[in-house]
Protein backbone atom coordinates (compact mmCIF):
# COMPACT_ATOMS: atom_id res chain seq x y z
CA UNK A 1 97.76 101.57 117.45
CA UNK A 2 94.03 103.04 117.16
CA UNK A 3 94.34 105.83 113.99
CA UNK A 4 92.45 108.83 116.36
CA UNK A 5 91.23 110.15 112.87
CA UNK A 6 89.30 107.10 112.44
CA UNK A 7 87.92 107.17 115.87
CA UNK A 8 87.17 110.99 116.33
CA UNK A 9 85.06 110.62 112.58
CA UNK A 10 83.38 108.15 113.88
CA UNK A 11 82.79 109.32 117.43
CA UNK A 12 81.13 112.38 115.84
CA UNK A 13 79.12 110.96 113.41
CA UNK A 14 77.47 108.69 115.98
CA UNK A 15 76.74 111.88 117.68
CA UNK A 16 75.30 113.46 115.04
CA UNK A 17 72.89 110.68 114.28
CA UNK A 18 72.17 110.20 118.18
CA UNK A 19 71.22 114.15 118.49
CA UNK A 20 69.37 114.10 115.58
CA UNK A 21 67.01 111.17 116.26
CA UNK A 22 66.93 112.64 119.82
CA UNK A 23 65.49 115.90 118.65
CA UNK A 24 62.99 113.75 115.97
CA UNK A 25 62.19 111.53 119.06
CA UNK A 26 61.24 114.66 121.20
CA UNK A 27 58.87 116.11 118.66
CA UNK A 28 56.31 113.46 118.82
CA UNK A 29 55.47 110.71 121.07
CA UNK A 30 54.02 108.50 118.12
CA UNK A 31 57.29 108.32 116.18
CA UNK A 32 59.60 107.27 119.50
CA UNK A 33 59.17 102.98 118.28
CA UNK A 34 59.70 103.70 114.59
CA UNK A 35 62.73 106.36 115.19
CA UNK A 36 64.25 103.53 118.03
CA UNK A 37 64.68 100.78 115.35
CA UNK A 38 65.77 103.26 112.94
CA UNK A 39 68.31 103.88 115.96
CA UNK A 40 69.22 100.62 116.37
CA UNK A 41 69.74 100.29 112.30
CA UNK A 42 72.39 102.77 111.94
CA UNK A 43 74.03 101.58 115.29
CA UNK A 44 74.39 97.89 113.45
CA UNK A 45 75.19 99.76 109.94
CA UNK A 46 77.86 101.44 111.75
CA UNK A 47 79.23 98.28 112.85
CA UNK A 48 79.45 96.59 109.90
CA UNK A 49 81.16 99.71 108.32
CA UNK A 50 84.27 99.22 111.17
CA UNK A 51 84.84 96.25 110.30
CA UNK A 52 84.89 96.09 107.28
CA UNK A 53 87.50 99.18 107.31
CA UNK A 54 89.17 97.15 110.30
CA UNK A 55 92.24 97.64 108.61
CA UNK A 56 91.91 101.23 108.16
CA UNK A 57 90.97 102.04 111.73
CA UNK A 58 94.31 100.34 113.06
CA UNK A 59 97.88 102.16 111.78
CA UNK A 60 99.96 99.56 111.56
CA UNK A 61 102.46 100.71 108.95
CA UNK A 62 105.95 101.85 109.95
CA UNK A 63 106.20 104.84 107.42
CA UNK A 64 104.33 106.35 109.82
CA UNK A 65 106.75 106.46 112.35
CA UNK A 66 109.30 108.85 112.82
CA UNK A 67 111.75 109.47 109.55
CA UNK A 68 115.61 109.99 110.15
CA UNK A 69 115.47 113.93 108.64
CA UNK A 70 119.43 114.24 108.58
CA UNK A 71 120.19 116.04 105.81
CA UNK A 72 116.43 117.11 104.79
CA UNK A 73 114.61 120.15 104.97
CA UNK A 74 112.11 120.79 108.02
CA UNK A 75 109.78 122.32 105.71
CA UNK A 76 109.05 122.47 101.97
CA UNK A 77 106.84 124.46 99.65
CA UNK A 78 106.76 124.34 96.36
CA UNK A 79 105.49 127.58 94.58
CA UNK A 80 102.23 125.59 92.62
CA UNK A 81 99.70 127.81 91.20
CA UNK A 82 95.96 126.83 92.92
CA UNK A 83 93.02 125.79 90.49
CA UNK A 84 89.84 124.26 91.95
CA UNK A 85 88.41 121.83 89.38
CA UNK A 86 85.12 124.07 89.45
CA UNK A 87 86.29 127.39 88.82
CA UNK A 88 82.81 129.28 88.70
CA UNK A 89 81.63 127.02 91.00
CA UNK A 90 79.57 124.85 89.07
CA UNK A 91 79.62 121.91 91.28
CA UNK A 92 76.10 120.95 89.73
CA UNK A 93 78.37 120.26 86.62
CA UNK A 94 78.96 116.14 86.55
CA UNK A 95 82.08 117.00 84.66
CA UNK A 96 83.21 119.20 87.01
CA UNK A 97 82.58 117.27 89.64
CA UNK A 98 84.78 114.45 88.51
CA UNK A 99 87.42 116.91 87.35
CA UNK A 100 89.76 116.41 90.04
CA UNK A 101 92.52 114.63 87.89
CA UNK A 102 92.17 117.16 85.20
CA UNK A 103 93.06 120.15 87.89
CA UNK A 104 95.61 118.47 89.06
CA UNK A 105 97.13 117.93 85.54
CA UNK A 106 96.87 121.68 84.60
CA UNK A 107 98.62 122.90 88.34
CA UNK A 108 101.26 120.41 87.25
CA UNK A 109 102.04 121.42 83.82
CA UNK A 110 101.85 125.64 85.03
CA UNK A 111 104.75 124.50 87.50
CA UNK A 112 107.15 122.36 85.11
CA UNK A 113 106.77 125.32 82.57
CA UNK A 114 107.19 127.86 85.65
CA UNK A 115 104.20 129.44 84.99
CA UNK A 116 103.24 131.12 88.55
CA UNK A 117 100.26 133.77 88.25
CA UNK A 118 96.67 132.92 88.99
CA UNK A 119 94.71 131.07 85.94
CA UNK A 120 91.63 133.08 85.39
CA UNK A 121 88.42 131.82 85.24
CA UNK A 122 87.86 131.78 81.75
CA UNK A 123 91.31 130.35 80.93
CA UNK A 124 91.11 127.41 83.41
CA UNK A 125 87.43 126.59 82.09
CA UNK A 126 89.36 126.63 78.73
CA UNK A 127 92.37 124.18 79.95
CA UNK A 128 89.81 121.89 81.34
CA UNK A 129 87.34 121.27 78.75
CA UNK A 130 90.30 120.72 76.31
CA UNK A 131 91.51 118.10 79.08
CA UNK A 132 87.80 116.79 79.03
CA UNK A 133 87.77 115.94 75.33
CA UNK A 134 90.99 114.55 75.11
CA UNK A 135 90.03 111.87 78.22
CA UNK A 136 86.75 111.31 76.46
CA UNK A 137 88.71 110.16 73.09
CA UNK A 138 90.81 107.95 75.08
CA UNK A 139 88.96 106.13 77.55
CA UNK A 140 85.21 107.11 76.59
CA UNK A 141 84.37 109.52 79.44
CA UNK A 142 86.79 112.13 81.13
CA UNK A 143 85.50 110.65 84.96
CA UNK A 144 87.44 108.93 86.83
CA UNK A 145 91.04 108.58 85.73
CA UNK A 146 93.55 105.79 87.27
CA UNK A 147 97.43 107.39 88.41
CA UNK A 148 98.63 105.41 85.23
CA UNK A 149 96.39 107.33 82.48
CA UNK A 150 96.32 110.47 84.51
CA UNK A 151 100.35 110.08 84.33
CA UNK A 152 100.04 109.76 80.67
CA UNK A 153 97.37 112.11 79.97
CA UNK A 154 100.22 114.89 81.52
CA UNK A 155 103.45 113.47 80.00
CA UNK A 156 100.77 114.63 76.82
CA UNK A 157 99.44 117.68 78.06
CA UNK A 158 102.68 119.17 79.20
CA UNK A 159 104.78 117.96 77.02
CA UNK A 160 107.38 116.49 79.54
CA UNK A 161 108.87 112.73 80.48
CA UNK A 162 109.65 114.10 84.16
CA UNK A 163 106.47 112.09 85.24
CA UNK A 164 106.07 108.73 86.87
CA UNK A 165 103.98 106.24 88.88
CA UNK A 166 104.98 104.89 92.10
CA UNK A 167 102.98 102.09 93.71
CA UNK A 168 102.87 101.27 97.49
CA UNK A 169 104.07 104.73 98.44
CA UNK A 170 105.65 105.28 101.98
CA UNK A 171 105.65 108.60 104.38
CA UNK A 172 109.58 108.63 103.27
CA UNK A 173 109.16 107.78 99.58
CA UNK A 174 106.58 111.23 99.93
CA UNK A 175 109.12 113.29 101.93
CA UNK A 176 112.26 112.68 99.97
CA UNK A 177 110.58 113.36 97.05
CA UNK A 178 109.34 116.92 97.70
CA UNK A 179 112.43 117.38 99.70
CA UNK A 180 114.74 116.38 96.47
CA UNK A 181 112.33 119.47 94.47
CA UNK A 182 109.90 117.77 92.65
CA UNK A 183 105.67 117.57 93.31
CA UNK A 184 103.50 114.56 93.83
CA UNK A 185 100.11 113.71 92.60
CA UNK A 186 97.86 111.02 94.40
CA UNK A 187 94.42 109.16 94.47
CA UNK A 188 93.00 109.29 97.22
CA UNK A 189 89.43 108.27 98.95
CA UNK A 190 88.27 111.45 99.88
CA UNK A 191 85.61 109.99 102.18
CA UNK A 192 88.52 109.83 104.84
CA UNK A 193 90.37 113.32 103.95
CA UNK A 194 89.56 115.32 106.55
CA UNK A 195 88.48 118.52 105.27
CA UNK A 196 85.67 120.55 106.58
CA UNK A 197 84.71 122.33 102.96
CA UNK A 198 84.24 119.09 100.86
CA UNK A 199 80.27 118.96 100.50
CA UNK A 200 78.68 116.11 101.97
CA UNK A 201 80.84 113.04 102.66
CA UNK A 202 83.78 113.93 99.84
CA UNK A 203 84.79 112.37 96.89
CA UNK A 204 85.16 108.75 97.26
CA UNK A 205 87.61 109.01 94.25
CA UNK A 206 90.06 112.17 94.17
CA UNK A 207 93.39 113.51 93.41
CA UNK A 208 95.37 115.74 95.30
CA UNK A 209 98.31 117.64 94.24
CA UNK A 210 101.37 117.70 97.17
CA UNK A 211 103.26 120.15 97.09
CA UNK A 212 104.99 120.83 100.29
CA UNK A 213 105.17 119.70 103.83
CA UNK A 214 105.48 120.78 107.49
CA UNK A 215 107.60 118.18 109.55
CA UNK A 216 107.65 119.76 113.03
CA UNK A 217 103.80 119.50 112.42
CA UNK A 218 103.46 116.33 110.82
CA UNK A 219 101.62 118.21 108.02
CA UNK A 220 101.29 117.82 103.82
CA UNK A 221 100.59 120.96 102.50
CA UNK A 222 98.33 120.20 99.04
CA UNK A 223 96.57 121.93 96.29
CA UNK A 224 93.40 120.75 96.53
CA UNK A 225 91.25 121.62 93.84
CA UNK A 226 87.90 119.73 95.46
CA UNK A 227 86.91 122.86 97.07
CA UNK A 228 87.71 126.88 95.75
CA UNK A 229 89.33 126.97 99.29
CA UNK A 230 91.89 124.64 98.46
CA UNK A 231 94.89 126.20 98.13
CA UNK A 232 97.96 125.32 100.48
CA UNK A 233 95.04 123.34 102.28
CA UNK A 234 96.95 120.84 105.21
CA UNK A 235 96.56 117.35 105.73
CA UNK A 236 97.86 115.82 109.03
CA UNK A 237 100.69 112.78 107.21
CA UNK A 238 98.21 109.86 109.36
CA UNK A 239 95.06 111.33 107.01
CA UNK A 240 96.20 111.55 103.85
CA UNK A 241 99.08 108.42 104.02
CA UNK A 242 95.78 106.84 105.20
CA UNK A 243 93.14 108.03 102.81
CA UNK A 244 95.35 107.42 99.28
CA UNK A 245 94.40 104.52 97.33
CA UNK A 246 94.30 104.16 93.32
CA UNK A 247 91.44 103.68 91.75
CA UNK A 248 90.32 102.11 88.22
CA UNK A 249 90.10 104.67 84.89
CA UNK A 250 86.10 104.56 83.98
CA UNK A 251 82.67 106.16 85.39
CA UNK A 252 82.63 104.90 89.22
CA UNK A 253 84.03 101.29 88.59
CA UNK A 254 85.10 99.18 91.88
CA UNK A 255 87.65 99.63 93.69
CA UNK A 256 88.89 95.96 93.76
CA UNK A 257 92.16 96.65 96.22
CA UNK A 258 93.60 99.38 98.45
CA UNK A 259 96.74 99.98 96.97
CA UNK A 260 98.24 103.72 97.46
CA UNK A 261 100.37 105.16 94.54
CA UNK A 262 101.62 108.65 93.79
CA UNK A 263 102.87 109.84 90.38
CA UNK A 264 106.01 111.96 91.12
CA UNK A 265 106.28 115.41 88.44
CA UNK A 266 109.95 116.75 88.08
CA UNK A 267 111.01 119.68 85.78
């Protein structure tokens, strides 16, 4: 069956590409050959692009499908303080850019110690440069961290062997888990996270913390600290299920498989 994420993000980028070059075409009759085979460029681009993501366009997974809920709750929040990985907003910051994993890691360890008030500024600036040098030591650079050595790097940081890695993650696997109390951590490709406040395209490597969801409306409700409007942000369970996949610890190394995993923090 067609994923209608898929097709709606690429219905409207098309658009936007087609409306722009419309408008460029309009402002000059000189341009209309040059901007029509720049037309037909993006048109075959595009093309390529589906098929290579083939695989992603088409939902083909049963964890998708409807979960027997006997017993479970309908809906699930966890009380997880919010802390966007650039708390004075210094997305210039190439640090804080890639700081995804290290937000995550400091929302985790505030809920297994049961810490619930807002992190100031100052003080979450102070968690994550600590969590900065302490990824530097141990892989060379604090971007880009795989769910294995972010795992570790909070079993450190908080002081706690309630945390660990699960690989080929299903819809259930996700729901029983928050449903039995604990939160979940994931990669994801944030180029398919649908989320209107990510700048530009999103992340293509991110982390997400989960820490609730809506059943009735087929909604995760996250902490998601790529944008300082990320609190109790909601992913539809088709987006995100679709848009997790691990990635390799190091500065934007490739992503040689699509394999989703989450690492699952208890108290």
């Amino acid at each position: 069956m067609m994923n209608n994420f898929f097709v709606k993000t690429c219905v409207k980028k098309y658009n936007q590409a087609k409306n722009f070059l419309f408008k460029i075409i309009k402002s000059g009759k000189k341009r209309k050959i040059f901007i029509f085979g720049l037309f037909i460029f993006i048109i075959l681009v595009s093309l390529i692009f589906f098929w290579k993501n083939l695989d992603r366009f088409y939902s083909v997974d049963s964890d998708l499908e409807e979960i027997n809920m006997t017993g479970l709750p309908m809906y699930v929040k966890h009380e997880v303080l919010f802390m966007s990985q650039a708390p004075s907003k210094q997305w210039h910051s190439v640090l804080y850019q890639d700081a995804c994993e290290e937000a995550s890691i400091i929302m985790a360890t505030h809920w297994i110690t049961g810490e619930k008030d807002d992190v100031s500024v100052g003080k979450a600036e102070q968690e994550l440069e600590k969590l900065f040098k302490i990824s530097k030591e141990k892989h060379g650079s604090s971007i880009d961290m795989s769910a294995e050595d972010t795992a570790e790097l909070l079993r450190e940081y908080s002081d706690s062997n309630s945390v660990e890695v699960v690989y080929d993650a299903t819809l259930e696997n996700v729901i029983r888990t928050l449903a039995d109390g604990r939160i979940i951590i994931v990669p994801a490709d944030g180029e398919w996270l649908d989320n209107k406040y990510f700048a530009g395209a999103g992340p293509e490597r991110h982390m997400v913390v989960i820490i609730g969801y809506d059943y009735k409306k087929k909604k995760f409700i996250t902490n998601d600290p790529g944008t300082n409007r990320g609190k109790d942000f909601r992913y539809t369970f088709d987006n995100l299920m679709s848009s997790l996949r691990d990635y390799q610890t190091g500065k934007k190394l490739p992503i040689d498989e699509e394999r989703r995993a989450m690492i699952i923090v208890g108290r």
